[in-house]
C-alpha atoms as a PDB file:
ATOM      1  CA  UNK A   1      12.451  46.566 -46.989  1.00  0.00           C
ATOM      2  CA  UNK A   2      12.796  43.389 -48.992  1.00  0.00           C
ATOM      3  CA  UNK A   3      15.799  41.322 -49.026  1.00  0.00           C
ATOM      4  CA  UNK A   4      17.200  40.304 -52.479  1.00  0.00           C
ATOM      5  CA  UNK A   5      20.411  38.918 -53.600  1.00  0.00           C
ATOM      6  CA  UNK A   6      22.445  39.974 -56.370  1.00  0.00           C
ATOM      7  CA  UNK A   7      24.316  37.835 -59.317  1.00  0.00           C
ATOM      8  CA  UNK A   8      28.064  37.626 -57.178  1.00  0.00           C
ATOM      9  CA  UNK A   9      25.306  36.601 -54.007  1.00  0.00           C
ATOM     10  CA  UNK A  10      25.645  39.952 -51.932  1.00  0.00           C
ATOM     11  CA  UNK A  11      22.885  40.340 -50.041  1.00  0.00           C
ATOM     12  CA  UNK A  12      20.668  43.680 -49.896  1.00  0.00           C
ATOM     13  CA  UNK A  13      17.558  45.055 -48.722  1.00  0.00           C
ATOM     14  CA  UNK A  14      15.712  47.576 -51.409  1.00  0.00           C
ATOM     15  CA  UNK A  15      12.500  49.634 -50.139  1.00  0.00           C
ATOM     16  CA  UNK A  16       9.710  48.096 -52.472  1.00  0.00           C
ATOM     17  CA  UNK A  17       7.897  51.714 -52.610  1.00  0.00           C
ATOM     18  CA  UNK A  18      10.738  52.816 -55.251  1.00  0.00           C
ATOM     19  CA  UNK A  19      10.262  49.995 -57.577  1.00  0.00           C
ATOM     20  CA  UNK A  20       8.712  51.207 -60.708  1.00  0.00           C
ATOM     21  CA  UNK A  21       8.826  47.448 -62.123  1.00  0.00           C
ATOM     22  CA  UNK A  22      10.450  43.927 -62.430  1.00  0.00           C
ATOM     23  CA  UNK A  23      11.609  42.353 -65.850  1.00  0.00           C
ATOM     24  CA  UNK A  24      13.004  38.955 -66.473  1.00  0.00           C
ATOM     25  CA  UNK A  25      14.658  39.303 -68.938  1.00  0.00           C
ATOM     26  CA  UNK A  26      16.672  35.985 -68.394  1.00  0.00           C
ATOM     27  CA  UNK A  27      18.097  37.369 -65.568  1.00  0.00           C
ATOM     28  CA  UNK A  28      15.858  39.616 -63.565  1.00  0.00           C
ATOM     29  CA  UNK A  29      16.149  42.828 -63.101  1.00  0.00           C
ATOM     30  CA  UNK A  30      14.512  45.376 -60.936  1.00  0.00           C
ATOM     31  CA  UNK A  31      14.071  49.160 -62.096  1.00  0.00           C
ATOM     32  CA  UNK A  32      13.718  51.659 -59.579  1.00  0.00           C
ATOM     33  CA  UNK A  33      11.828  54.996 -59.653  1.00  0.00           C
ATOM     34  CA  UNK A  34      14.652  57.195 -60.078  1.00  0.00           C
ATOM     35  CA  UNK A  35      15.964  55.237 -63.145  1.00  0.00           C
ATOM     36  CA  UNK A  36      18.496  52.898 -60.474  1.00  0.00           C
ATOM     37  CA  UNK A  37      18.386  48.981 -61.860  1.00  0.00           C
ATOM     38  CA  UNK A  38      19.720  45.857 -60.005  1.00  0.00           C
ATOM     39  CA  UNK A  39      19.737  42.606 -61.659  1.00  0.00           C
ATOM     40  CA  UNK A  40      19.182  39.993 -59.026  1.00  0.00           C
ATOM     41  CA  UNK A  41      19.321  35.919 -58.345  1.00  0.00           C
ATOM     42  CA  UNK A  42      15.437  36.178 -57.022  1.00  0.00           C
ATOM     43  CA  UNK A  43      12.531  35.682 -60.191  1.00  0.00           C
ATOM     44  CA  UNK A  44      10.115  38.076 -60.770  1.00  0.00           C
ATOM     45  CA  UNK A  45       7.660  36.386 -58.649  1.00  0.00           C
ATOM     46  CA  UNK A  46       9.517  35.598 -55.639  1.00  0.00           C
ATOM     47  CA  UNK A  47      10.496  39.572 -55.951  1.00  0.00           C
ATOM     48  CA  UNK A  48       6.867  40.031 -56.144  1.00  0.00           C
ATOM     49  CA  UNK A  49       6.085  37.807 -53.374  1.00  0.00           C
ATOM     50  CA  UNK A  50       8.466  39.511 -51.170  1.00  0.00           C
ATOM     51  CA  UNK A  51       6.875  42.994 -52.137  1.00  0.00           C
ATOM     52  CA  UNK A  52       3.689  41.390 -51.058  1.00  0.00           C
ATOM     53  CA  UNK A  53       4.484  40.372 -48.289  1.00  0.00           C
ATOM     54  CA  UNK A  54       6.029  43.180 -46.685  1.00  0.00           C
ATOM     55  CA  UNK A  55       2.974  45.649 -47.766  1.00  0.00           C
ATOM     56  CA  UNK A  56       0.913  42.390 -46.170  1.00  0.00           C
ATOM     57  CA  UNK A  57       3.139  43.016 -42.567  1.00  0.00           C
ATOM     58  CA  UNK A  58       2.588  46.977 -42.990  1.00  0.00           C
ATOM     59  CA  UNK A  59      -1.474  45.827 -42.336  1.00  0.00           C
ATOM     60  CA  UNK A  60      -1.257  43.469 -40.154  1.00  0.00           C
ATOM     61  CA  UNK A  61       0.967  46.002 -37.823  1.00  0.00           C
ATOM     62  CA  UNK A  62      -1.304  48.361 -38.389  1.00  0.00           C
ATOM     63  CA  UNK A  63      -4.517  46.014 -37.572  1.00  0.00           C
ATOM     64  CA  UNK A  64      -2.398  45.124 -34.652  1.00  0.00           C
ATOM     65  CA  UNK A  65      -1.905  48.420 -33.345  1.00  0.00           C
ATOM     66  CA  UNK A  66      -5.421  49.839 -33.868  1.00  0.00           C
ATOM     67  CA  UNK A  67      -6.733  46.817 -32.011  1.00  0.00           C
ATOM     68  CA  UNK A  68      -4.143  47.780 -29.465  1.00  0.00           C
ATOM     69  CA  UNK A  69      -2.482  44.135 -29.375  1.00  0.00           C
ATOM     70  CA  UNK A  70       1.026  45.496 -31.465  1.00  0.00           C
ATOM     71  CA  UNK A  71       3.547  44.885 -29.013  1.00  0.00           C
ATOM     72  CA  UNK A  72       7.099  45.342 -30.131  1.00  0.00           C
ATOM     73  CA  UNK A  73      10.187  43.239 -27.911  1.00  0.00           C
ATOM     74  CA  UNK A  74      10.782  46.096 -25.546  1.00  0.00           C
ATOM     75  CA  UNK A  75       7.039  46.271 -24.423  1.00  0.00           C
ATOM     76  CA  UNK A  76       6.369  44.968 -20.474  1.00  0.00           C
ATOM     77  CA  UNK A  77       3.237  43.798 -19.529  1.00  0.00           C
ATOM     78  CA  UNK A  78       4.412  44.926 -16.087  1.00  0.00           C
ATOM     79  CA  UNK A  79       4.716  48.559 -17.241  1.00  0.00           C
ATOM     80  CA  UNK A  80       1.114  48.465 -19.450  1.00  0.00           C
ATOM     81  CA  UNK A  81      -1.278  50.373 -18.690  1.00  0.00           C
ATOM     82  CA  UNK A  82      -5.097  48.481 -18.605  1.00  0.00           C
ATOM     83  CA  UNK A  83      -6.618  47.912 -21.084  1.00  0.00           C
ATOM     84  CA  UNK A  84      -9.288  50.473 -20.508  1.00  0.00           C
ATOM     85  CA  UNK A  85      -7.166  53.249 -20.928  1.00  0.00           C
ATOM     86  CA  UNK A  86      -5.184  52.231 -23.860  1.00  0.00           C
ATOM     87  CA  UNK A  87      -5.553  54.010 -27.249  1.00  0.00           C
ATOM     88  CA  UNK A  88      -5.532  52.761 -30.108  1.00  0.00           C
ATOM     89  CA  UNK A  89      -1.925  54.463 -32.025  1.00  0.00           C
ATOM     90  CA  UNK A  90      -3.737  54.341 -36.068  1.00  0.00           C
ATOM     91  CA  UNK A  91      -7.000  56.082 -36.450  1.00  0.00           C
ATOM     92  CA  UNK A  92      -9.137  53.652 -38.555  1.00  0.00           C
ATOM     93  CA  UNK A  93      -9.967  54.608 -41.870  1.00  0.00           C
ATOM     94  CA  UNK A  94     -13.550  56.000 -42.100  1.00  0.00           C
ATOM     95  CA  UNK A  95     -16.148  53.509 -44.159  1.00  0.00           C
ATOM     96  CA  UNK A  96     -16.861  55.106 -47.286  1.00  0.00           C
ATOM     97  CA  UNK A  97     -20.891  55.547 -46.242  1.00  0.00           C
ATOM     98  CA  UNK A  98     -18.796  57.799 -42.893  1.00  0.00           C
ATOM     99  CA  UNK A  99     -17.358  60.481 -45.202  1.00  0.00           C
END
């Protein structure tokens, strides 16, 4: 989720995958899949930025995890098992000369 703010400065999270697009019109406003539109505080490229940015942390979890190195706050290196028997939790993505 990104976090945007709107005109009267409520703050709100929208999930970036239902954003269709973002106008400035003066004010900006952000049009969602299903026809929805918000007009929010944020310009088109900070909304842009944030979009990037979360798709950017979606990778780098993944990378994380597939590396087995993703450990979330809960995690205890007391209770881990070695390293030698860990799995990896995403499945790479086959190189294209693989398929």
């Amino acid at each position: 989720m990104i976090r945007v703010t709107r005109l009267n400065g409520e703050h709100f999270a929208l999930n970036p995958d239902l954003i269709e697009r973002v106008e400035g019109h003066p004010d900006t406003v952000v049009f969602l899949v299903d026809g929805t539109k918000y007009i929010v505080r944020e310009g088109v490229d900070e909304v842009l930025d944030e979009i990037r940015e979360y798709r950017a942390s979606i990778l780098a979890t993944a990378y994380a995890m597939d590396r087995g190195t993703y450990r979330t706050s809960s995690d205890s290196s007391a209770t881990e098992p070695p390293a030698e028997t860990r799995h990896a939790s995403v499945v790479p993505f086959p190189a294209r000369e693989e398929r």
